[in-house]
N, C-alpha and C. Protein backbone atom coordinates (compact mmCIF):
# COMPACT_ATOMS: atom_id res chain seq x y z
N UNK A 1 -49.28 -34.61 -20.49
CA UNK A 1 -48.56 -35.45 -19.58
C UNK A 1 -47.05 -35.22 -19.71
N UNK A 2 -46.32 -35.12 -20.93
CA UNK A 2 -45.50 -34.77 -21.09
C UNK A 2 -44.81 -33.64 -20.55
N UNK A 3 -45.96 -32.52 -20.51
CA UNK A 3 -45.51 -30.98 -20.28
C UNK A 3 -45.08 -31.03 -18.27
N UNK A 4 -45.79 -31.98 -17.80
CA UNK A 4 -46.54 -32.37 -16.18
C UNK A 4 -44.79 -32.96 -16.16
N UNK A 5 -44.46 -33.82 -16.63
CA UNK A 5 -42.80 -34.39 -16.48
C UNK A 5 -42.31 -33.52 -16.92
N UNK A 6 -41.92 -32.68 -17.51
CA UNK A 6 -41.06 -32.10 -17.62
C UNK A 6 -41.10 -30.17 -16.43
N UNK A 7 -41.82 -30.56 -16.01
CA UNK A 7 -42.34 -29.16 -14.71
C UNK A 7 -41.88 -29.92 -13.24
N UNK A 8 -41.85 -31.07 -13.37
CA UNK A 8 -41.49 -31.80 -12.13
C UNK A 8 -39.73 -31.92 -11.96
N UNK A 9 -39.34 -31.99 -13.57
CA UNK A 9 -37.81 -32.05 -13.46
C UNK A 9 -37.26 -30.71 -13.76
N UNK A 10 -38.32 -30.27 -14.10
CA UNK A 10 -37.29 -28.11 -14.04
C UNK A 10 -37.38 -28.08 -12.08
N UNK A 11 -38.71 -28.64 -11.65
CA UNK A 11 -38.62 -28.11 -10.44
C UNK A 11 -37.45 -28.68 -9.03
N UNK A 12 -37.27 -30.14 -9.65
CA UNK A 12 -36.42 -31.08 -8.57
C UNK A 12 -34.81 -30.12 -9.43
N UNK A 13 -34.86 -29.99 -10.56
CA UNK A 13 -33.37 -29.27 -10.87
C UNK A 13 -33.01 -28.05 -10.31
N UNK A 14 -34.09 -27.38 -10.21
CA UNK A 14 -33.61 -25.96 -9.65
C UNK A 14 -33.70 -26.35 -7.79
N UNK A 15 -34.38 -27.45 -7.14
CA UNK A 15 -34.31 -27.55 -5.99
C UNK A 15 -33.00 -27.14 -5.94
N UNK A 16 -32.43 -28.37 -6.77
CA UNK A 16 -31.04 -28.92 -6.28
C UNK A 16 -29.94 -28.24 -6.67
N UNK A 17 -29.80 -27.26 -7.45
CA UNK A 17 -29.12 -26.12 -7.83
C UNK A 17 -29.25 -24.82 -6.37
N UNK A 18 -30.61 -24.62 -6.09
CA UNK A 18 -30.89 -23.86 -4.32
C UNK A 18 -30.04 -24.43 -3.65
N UNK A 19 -30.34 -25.82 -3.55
CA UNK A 19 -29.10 -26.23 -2.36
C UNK A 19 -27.97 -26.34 -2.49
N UNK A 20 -27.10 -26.46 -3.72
CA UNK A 20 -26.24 -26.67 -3.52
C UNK A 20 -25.11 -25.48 -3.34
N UNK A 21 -25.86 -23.88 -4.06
CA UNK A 21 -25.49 -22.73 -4.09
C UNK A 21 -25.65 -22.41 -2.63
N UNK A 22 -26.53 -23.10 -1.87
CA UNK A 22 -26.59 -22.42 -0.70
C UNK A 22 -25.71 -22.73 0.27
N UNK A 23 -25.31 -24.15 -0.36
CA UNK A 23 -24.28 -25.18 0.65
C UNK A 23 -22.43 -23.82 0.82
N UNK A 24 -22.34 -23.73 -0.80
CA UNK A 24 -21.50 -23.06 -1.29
C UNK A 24 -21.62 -21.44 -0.78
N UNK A 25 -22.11 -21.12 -0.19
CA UNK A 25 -22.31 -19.52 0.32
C UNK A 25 -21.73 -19.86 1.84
N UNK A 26 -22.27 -20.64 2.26
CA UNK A 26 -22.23 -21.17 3.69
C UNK A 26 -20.53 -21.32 4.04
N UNK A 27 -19.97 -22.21 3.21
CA UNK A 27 -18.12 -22.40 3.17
C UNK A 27 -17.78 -21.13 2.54
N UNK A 28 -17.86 -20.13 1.69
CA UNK A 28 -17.38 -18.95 1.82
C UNK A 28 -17.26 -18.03 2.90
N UNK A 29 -18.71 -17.69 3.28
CA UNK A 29 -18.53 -17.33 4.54
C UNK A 29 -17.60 -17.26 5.59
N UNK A 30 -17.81 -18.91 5.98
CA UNK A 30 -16.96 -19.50 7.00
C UNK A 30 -15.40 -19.29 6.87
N UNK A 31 -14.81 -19.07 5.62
CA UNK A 31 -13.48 -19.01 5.75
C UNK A 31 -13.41 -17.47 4.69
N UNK A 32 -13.90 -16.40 4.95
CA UNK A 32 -13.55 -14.94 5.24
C UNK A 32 -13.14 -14.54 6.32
N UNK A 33 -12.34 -13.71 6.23
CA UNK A 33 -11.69 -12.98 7.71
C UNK A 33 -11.97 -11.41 7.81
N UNK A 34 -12.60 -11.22 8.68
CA UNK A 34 -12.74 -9.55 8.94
C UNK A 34 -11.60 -8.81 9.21
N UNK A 35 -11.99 -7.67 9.02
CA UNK A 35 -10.78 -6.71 8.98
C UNK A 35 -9.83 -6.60 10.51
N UNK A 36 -10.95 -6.95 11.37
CA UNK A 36 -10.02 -7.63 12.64
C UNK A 36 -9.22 -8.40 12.65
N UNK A 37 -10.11 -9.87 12.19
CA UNK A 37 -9.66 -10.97 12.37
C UNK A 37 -8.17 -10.73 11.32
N UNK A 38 -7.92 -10.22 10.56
CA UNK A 38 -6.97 -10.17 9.76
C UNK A 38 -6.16 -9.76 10.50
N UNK A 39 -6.56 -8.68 10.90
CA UNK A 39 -5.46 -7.56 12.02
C UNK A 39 -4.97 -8.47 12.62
N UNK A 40 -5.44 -9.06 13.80
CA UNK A 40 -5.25 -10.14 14.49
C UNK A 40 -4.24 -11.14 14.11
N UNK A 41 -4.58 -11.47 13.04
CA UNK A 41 -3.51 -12.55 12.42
C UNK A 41 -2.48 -12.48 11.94
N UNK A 42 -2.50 -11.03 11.54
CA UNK A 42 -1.44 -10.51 11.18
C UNK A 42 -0.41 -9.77 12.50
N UNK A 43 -1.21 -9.90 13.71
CA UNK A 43 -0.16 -9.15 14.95
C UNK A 43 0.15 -10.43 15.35
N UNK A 44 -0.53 -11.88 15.47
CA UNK A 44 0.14 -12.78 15.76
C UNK A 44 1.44 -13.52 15.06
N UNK A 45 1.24 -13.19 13.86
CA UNK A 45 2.33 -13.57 12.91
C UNK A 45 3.87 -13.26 12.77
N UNK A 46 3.27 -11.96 13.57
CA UNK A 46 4.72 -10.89 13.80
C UNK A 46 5.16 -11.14 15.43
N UNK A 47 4.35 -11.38 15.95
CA UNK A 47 4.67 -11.99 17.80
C UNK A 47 5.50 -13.45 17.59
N UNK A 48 5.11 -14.11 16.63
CA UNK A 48 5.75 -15.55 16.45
C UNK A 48 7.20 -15.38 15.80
N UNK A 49 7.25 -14.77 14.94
CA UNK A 49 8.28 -14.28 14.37
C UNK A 49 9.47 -13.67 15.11
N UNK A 50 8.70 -12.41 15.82
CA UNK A 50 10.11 -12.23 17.07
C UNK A 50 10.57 -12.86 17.86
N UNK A 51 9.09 -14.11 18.78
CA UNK A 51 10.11 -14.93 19.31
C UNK A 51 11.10 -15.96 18.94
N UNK A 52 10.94 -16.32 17.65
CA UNK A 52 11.32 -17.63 16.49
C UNK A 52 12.78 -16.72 16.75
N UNK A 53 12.63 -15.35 16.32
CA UNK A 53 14.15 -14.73 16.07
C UNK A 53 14.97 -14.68 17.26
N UNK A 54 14.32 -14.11 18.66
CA UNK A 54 14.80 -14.08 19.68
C UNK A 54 15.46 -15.26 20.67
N UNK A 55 14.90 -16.49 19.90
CA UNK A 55 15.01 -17.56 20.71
C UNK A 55 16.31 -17.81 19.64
N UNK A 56 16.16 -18.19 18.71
CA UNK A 56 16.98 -18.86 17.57
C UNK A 56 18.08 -18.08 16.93
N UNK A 57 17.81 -16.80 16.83
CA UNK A 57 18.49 -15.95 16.09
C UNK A 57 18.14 -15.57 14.67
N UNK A 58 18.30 -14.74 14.58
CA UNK A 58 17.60 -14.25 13.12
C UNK A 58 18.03 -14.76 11.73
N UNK A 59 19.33 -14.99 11.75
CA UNK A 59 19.58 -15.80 10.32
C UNK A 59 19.06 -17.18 9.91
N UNK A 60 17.99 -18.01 11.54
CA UNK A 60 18.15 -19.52 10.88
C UNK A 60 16.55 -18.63 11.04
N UNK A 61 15.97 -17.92 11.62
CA UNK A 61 14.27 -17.40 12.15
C UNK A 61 14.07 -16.22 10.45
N UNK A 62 15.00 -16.28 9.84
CA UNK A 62 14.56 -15.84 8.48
C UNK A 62 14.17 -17.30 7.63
N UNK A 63 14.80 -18.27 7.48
CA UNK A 63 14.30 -19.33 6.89
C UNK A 63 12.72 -19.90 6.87
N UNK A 64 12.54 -19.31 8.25
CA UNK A 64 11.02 -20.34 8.95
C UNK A 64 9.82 -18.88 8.54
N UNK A 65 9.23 -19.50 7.90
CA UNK A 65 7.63 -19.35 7.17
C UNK A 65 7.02 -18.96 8.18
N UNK A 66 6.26 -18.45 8.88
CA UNK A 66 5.17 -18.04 9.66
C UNK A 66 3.83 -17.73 9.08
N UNK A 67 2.97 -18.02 9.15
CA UNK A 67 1.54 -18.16 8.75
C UNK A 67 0.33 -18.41 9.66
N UNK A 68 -0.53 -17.16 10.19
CA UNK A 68 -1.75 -17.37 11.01
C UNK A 68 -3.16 -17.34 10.45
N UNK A 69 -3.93 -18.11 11.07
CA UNK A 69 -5.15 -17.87 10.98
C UNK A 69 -6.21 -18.20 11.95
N UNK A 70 -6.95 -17.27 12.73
CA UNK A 70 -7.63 -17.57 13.52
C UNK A 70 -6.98 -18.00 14.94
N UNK A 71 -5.76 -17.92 15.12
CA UNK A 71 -5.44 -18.61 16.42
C UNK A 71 -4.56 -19.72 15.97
N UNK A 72 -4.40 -20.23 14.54
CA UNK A 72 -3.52 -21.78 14.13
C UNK A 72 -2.43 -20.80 13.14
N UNK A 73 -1.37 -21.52 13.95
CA UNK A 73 -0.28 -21.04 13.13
C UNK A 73 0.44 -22.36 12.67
N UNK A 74 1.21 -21.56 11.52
CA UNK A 74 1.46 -23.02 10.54
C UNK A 74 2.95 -22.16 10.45
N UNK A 75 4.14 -23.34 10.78
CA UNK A 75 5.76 -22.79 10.80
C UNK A 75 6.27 -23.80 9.66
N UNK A 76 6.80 -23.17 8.35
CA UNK A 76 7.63 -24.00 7.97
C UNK A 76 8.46 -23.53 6.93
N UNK A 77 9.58 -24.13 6.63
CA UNK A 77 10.63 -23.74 5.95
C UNK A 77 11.88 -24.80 6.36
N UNK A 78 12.66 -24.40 6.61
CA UNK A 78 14.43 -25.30 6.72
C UNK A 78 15.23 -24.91 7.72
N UNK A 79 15.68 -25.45 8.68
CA UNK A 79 16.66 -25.34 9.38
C UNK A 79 17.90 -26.26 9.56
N UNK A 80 19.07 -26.03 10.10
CA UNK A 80 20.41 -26.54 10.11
C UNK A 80 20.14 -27.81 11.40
N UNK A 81 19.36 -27.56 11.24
CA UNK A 81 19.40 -28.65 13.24
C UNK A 81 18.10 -28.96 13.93
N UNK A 82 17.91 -30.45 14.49
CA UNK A 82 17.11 -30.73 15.16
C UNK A 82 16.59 -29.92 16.34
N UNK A 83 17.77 -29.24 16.97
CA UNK A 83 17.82 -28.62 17.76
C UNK A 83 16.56 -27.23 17.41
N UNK A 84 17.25 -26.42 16.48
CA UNK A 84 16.75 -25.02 15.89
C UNK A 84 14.96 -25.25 15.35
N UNK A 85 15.33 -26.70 15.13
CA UNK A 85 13.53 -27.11 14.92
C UNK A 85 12.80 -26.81 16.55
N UNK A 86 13.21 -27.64 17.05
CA UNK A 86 12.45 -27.82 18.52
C UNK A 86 12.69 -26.56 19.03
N UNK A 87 13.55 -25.63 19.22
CA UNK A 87 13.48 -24.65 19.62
C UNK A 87 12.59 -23.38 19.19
N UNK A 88 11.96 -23.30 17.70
CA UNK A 88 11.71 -22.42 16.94
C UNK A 88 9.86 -22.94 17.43
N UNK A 89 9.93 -24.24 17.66
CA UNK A 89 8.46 -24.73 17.78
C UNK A 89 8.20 -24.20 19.44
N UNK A 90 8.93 -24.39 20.14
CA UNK A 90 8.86 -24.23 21.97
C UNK A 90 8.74 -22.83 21.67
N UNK A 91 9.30 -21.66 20.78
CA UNK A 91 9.68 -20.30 21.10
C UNK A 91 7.93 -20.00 20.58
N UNK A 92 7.16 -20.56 19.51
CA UNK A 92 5.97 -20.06 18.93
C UNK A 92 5.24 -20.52 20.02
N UNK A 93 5.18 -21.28 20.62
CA UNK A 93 4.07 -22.02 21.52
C UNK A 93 4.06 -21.10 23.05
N UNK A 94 5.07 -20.40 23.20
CA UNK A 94 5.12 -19.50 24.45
C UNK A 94 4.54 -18.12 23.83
N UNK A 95 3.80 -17.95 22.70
CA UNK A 95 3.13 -16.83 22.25
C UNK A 95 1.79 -16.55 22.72
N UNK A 96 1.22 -15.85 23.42
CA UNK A 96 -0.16 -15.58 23.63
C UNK A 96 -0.88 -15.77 22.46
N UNK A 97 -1.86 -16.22 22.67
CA UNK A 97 -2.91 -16.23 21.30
C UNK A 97 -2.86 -17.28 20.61
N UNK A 98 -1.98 -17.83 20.38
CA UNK A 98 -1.30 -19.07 19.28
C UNK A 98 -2.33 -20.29 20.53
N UNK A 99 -3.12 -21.04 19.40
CA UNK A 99 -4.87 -21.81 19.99
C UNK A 99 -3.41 -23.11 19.46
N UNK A 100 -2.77 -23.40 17.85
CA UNK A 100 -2.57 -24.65 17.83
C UNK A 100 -1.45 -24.61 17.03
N UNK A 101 -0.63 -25.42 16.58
CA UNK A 101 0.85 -24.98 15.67
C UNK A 101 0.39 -26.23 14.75
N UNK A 102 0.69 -25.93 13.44
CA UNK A 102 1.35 -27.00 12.21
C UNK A 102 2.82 -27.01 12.27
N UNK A 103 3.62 -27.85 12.60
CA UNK A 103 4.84 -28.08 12.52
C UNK A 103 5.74 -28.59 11.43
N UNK A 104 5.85 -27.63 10.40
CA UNK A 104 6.34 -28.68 8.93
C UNK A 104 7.74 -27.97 8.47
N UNK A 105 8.10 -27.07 10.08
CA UNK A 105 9.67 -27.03 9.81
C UNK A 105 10.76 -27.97 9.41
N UNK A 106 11.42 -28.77 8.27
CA UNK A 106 12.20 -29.61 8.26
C UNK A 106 14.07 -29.86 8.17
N UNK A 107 14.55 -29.92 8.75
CA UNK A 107 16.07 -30.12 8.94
C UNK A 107 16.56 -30.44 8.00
N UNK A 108 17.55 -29.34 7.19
CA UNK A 108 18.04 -29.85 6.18
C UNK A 108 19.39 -30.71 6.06
């Protein structure tokens, strides 16, 4: 009887070890990027960037962070002006491709 309990809890332990490794394969997956998708993120990163510079100018569009993934770009770093904020955000958002912006540029 003993041996009968203890075959029931090797078996509910390793269930639950299956699932939870499997849960964990599933979120790896999901946030790998193919050698496209990289490409990709990496040509959008550089499209955001020229316009950040073109709109703003390059000495305050060196401060600001650019970061893509998948279509979400995330801008942040420091600028001199409310202004250079809103402008640097309007200049990324006129980018093809760019799906959504994180805005955590802040005015120093």
């Amino acid at each position: 009887m003993a041996q009968t309990r203890f075959s029931k809890l090797l078996m509910t332990l390793c269930a639950a070890l299956a699932l939870g490794l499997s849960a964990c394969a599933t979120d790896q997956a999901e946030s790998r990027r193919s050698a496209g998708e990289f490409a990709s993120d990496a040509a959008l990163t550089a499209k955001v960037k020229t316009a950040i510079a073109s709109d703003v100018g390059a000495p305050t569009a060196a401060n600001i962070n650019v970061q893509s993934y998948r279509g979400e770009v995330q801008l942040s770093g420091f600028v001199a002006s409310a202004e250079q904020a809103s402008r640097a955000l309007a200049a990324a958002n006129g980018v093809d491709g760019v799906r959504m912006i994180r805005n955590d540029v802040r005015v120093k």
